[in-house]
Protein backbone atom coordinates (compact mmCIF):
# COMPACT_ATOMS: atom_id res chain seq x y z
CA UNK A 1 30.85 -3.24 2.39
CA UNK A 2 29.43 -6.80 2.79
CA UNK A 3 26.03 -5.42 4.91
CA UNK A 4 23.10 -3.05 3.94
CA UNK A 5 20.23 -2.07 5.16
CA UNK A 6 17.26 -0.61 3.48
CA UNK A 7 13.84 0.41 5.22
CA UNK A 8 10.15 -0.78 4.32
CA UNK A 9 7.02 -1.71 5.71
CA UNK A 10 5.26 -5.02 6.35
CA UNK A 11 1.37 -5.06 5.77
CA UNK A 12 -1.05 -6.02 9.57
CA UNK A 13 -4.71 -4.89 8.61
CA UNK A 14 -4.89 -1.51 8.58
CA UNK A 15 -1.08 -0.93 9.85
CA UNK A 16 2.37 -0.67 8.32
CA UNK A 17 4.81 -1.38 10.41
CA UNK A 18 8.53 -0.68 9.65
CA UNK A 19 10.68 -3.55 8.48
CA UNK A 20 14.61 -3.49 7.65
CA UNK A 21 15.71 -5.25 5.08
CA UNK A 22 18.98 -6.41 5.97
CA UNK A 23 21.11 -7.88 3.23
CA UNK A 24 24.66 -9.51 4.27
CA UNK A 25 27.00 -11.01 1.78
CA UNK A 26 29.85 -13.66 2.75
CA UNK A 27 32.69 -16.20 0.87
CA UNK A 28 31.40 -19.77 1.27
CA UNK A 29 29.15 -21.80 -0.89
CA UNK A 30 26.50 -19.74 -3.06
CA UNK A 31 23.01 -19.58 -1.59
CA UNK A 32 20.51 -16.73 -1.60
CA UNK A 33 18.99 -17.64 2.00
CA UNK A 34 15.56 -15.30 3.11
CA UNK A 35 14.71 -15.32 7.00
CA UNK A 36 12.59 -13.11 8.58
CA UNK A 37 9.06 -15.04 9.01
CA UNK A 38 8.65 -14.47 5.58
CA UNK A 39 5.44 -15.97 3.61
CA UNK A 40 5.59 -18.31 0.63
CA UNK A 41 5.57 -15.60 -1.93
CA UNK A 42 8.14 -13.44 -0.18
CA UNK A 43 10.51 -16.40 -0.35
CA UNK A 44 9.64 -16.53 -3.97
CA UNK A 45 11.59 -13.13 -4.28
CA UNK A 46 14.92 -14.98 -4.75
CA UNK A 47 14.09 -15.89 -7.99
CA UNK A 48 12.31 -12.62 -8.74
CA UNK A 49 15.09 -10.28 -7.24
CA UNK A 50 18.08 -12.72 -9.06
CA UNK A 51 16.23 -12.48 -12.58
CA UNK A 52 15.17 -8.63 -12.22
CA UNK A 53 19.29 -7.84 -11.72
CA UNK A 54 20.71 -9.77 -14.32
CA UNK A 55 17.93 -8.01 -16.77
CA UNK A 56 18.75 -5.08 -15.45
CA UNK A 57 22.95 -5.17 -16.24
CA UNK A 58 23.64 -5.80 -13.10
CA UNK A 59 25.89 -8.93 -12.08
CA UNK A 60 24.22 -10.88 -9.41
CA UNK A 61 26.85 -12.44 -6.91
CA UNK A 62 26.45 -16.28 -7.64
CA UNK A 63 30.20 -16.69 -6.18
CA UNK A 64 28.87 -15.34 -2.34
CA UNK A 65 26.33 -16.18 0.26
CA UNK A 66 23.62 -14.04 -0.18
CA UNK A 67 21.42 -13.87 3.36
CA UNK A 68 18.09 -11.28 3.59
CA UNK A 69 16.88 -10.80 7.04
CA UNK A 70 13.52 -9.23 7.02
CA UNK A 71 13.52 -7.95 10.56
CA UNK A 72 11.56 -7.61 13.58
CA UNK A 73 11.68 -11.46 12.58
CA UNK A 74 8.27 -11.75 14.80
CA UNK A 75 6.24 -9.97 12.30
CA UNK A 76 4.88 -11.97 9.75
CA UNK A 77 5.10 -10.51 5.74
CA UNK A 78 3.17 -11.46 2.84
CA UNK A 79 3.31 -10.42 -1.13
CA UNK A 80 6.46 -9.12 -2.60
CA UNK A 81 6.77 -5.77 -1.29
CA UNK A 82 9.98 -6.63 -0.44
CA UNK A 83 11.98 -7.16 -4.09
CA UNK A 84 12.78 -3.76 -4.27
CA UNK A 85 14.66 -3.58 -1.36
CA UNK A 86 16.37 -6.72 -1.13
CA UNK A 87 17.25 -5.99 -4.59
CA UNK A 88 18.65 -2.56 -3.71
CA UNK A 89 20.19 -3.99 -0.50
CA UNK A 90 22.13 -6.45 -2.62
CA UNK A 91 23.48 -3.65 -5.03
CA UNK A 92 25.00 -1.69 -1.86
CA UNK A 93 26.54 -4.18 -0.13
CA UNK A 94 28.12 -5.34 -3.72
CA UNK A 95 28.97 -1.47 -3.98
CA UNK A 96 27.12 -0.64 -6.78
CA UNK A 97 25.47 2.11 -5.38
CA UNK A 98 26.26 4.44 -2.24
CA UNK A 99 24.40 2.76 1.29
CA UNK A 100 24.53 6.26 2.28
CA UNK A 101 22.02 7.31 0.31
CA UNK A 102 19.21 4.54 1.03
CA UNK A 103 19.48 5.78 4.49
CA UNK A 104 16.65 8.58 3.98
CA UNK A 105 14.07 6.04 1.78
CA UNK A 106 11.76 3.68 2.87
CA UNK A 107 11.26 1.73 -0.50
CA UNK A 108 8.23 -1.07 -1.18
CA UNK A 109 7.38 -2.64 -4.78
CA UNK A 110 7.30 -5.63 -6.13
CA UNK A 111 9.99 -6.94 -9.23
CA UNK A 112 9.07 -8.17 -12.83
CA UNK A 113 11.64 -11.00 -13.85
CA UNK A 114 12.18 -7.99 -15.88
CA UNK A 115 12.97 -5.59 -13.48
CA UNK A 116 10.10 -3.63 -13.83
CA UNK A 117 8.12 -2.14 -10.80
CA UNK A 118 4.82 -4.08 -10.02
CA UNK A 119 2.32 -1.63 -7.58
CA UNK A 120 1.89 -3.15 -4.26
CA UNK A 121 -1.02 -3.76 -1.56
CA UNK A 122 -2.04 -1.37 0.52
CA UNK A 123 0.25 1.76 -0.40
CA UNK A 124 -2.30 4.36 1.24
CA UNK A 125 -1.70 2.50 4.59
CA UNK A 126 1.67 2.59 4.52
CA UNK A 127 1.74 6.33 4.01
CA UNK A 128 -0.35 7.10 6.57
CA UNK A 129 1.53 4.95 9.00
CA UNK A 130 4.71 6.81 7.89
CA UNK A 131 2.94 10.10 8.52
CA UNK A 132 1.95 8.79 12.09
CA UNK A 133 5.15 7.86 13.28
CA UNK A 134 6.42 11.50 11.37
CA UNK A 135 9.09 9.96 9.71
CA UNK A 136 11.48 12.39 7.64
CA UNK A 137 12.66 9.72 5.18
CA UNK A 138 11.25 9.52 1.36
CA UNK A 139 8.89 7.10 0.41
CA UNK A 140 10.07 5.32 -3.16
CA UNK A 141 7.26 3.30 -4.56
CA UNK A 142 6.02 2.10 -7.78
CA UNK A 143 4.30 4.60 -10.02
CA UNK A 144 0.80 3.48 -9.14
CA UNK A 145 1.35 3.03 -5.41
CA UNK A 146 2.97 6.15 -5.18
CA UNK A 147 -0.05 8.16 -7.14
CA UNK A 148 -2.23 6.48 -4.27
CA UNK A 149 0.48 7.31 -1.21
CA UNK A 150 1.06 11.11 -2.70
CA UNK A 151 -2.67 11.40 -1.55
CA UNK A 152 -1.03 12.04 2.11
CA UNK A 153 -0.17 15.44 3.15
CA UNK A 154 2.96 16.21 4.88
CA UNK A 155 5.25 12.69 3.17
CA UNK A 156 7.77 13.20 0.38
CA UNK A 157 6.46 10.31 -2.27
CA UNK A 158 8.43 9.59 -5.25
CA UNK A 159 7.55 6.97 -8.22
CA UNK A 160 9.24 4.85 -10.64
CA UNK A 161 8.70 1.79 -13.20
CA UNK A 162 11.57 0.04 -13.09
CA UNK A 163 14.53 -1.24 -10.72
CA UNK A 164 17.18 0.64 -13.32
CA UNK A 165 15.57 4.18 -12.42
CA UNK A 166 15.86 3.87 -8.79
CA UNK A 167 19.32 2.46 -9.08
CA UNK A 168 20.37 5.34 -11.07
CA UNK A 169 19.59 8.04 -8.86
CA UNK A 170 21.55 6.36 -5.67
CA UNK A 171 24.43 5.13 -7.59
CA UNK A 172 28.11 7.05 -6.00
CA UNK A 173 28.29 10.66 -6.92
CA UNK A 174 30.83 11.82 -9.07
CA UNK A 175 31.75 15.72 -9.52
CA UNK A 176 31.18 15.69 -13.40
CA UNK A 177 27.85 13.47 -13.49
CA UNK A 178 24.60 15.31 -12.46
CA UNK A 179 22.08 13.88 -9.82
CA UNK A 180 19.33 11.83 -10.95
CA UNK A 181 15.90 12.68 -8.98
CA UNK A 182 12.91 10.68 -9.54
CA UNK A 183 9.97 12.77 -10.45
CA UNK A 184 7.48 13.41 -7.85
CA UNK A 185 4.37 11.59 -7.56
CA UNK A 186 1.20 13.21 -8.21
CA UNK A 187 -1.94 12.49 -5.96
CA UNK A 188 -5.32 10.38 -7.52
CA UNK A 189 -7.51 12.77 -7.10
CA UNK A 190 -10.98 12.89 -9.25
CA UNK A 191 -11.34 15.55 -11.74
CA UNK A 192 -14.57 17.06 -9.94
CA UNK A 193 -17.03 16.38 -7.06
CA UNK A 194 -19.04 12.75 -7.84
CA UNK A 195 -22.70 12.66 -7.40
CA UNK A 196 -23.27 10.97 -3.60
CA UNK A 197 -25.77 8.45 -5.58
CA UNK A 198 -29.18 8.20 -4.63
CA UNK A 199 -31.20 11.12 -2.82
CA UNK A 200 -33.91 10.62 -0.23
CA UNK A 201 -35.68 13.18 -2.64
CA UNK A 202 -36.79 10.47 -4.67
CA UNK A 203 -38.82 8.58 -2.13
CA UNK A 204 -42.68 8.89 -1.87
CA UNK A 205 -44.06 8.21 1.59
CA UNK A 206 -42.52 6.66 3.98
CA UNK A 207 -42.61 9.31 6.37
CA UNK A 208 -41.66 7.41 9.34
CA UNK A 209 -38.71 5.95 7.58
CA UNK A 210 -37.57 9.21 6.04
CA UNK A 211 -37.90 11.06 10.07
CA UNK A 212 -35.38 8.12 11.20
CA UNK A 213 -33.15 8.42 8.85
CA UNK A 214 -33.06 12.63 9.23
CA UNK A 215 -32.79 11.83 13.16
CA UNK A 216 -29.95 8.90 12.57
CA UNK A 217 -28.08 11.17 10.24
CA UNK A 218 -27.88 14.46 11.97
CA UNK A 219 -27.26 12.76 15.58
CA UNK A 220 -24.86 9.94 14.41
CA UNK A 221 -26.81 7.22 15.41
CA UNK A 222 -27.15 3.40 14.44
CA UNK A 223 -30.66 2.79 12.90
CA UNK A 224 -32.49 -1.25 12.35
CA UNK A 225 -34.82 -1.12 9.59
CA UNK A 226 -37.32 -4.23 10.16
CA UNK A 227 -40.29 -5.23 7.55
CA UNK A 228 -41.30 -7.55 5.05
CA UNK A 229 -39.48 -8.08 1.77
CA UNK A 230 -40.56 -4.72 -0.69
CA UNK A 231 -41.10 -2.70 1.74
CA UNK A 232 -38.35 -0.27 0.96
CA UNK A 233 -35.75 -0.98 3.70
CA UNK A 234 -32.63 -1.37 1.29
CA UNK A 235 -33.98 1.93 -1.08
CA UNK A 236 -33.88 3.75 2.12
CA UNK A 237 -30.95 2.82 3.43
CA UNK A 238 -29.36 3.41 -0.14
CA UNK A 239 -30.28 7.43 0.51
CA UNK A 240 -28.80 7.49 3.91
CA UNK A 241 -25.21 8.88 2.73
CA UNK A 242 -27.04 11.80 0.72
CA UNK A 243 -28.10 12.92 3.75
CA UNK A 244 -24.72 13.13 5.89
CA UNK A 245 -22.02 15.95 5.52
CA UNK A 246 -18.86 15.26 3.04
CA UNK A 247 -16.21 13.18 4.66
CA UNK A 248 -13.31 15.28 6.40
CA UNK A 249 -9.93 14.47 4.30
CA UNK A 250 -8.89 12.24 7.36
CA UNK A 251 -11.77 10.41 6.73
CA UNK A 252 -11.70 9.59 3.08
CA UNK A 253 -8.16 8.59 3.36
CA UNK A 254 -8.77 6.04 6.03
CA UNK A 255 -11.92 4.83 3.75
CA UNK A 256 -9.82 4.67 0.95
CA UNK A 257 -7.16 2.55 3.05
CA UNK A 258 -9.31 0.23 4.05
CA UNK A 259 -10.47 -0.18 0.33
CA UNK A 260 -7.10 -0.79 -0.81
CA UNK A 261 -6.50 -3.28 1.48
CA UNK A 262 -8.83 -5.40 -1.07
CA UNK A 263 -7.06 -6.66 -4.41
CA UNK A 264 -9.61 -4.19 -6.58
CA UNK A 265 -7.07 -1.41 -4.61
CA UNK A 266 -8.89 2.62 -4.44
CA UNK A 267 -10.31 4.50 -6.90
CA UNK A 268 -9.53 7.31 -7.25
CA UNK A 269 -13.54 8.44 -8.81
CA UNK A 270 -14.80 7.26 -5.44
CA UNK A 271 -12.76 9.31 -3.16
CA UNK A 272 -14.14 11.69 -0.86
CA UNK A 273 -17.18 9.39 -1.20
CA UNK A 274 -19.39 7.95 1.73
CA UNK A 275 -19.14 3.96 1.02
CA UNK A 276 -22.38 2.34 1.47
CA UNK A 277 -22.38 -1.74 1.29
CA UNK A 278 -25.59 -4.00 1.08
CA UNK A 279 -24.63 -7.52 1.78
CA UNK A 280 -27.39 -10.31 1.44
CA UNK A 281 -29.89 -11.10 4.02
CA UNK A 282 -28.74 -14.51 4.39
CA UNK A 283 -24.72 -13.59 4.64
CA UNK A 284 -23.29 -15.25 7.67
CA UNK A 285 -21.30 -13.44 10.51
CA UNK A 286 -17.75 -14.88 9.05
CA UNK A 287 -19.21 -13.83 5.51
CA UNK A 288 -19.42 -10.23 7.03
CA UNK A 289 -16.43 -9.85 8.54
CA UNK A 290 -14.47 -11.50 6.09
CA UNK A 291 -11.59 -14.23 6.20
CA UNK A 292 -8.48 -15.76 5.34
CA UNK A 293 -4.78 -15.60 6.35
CA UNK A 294 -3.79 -12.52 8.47
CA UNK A 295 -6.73 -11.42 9.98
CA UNK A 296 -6.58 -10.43 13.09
């Protein structure tokens, strides 16, 4: 077999949307070509992918024209969520391990030049998009993505550390061998309930303030605090997620996605939590919002 494919998932804000890796070997001159609209360090991969095989006992085919297509080829894909499974797509179409069996995975991490499993971007969003389009196939991700996917109800989520351990468990089965499984991951959940922070018990006075907020909180409403500097707008507005109800599980995992989309990733202490930010007076609209490549 000269052609595999292997399943993943790009990164767009807050969605995941699928991506096939499709790996094709041929006789001509050696290359290892990646298309697919692919960013700078996504093209890096080659060298990534090439190093992580050889260090892993595999033989790399330098005698064959090695060509990645990371399709829909309109969709644009950033960081190297993608080594794993060009790496895996170049072991099936070698025949080193059975294509059959990447046909149930969807597979995201990034590759050490030492084959080990670096966590990737964004690994809560890309469960929850799998869960929305209820896909049956099993998520394979590195072991810290996966403790932050397995928080997803409903998706099968396994975890490894390196390339060698995923290879292993799709390699051709043979009747005297056993099957290799890798181990399950386990959700990042915190020990016990966190303290919400600061209560609106504290406060003296303000009993204007303190109505609004009550009123704000219990009907869901936007409030403006106006007054001169020390007046106690930003201590009040500190106290405002004390006084709404615990987040709904839906909830905290979409405020933990959007967390990880940052390169601090989620924390697992602060889940379930209501986030509360306080930017400066004098941020800008663009400051706010937030910049840089891919933002839609």
């Amino acid at each position: 077999m000269t052609l595999a494919v292997v399943m993943s998932r790009a990164l767009d804000g807050l969605e995941a949307p699928a991506v096939r890796v499709e790996v094709h070997l041929a006789n001509g001159l050696p290359s290892f070509t990646l298309v697919g609209l692919a960013d700078t360090e996504v093209k890096e991969a080659r060298e990534r992918v090439r190093a992580a095989l050889s260090e892993s006992g595999f033989a790399f085919p330098h005698n064959q024209r090695v060509t990645v297509n990371l399709a829909p080829a309109d969709l644009p894909k950033e960081s190297g969520r993608c080594d794993l499974p060009s790496a895996l797509g170049i072991l099936a179409a070698s025949g080193v391990i059975d294509p059959a069996r990447l046909q149930g995975l969807e597979v995201a991490g990034e590759l050490s030049l030492a084959g080990a499993l670096q966590p990737v971007r964004g690994a809560l969003a890309l469960a929850l998009a799998a869960r929305r389009e209820q896909t049956t196939r099993t998520l394979v991700l590195p072991a810290a993505s996966a403790a932050e996917a397995a928080l997803v109800q409903g998706l099968e989520v396994r975890q490894a550390t390196h390339l060698l351990e995923v290879a292993q468990t799709l390699m051709p089965s043979q009747e005297d061998a056993p099957g290799v499984e890798l181990p399950r991951a386990v959700p990042q959940r915190p020990a016990q309930a966190q303290d919400d922070g600061p209560d609106l018990v504290e406060v003296r006075g303000q009993a204007a303030a303190r109505r609004a907020l009550e009123i704000a909180a219990a009907g869901q409403h936007s409030l403006l605090l106006i007054g001169p500097p020390g007046t106690g707008k930003s201590m009040l507005a500190q106290r405002l997620p004390s006084l709404l109800p615990p987040m709904s599980d839906e909830e905290a995992l979409q405020s933990a996605a959007l967390r990880g989309l940052s390169r601090a990733g989620t924390d697992a202490v602060a889940f379930g939590q209501r986030p509360f930010r306080s930017p400066h007076h004098s941020a800008s609209a663009v400051a706010l919002v937030g910049g840089g490549w891919g933002v839609r």
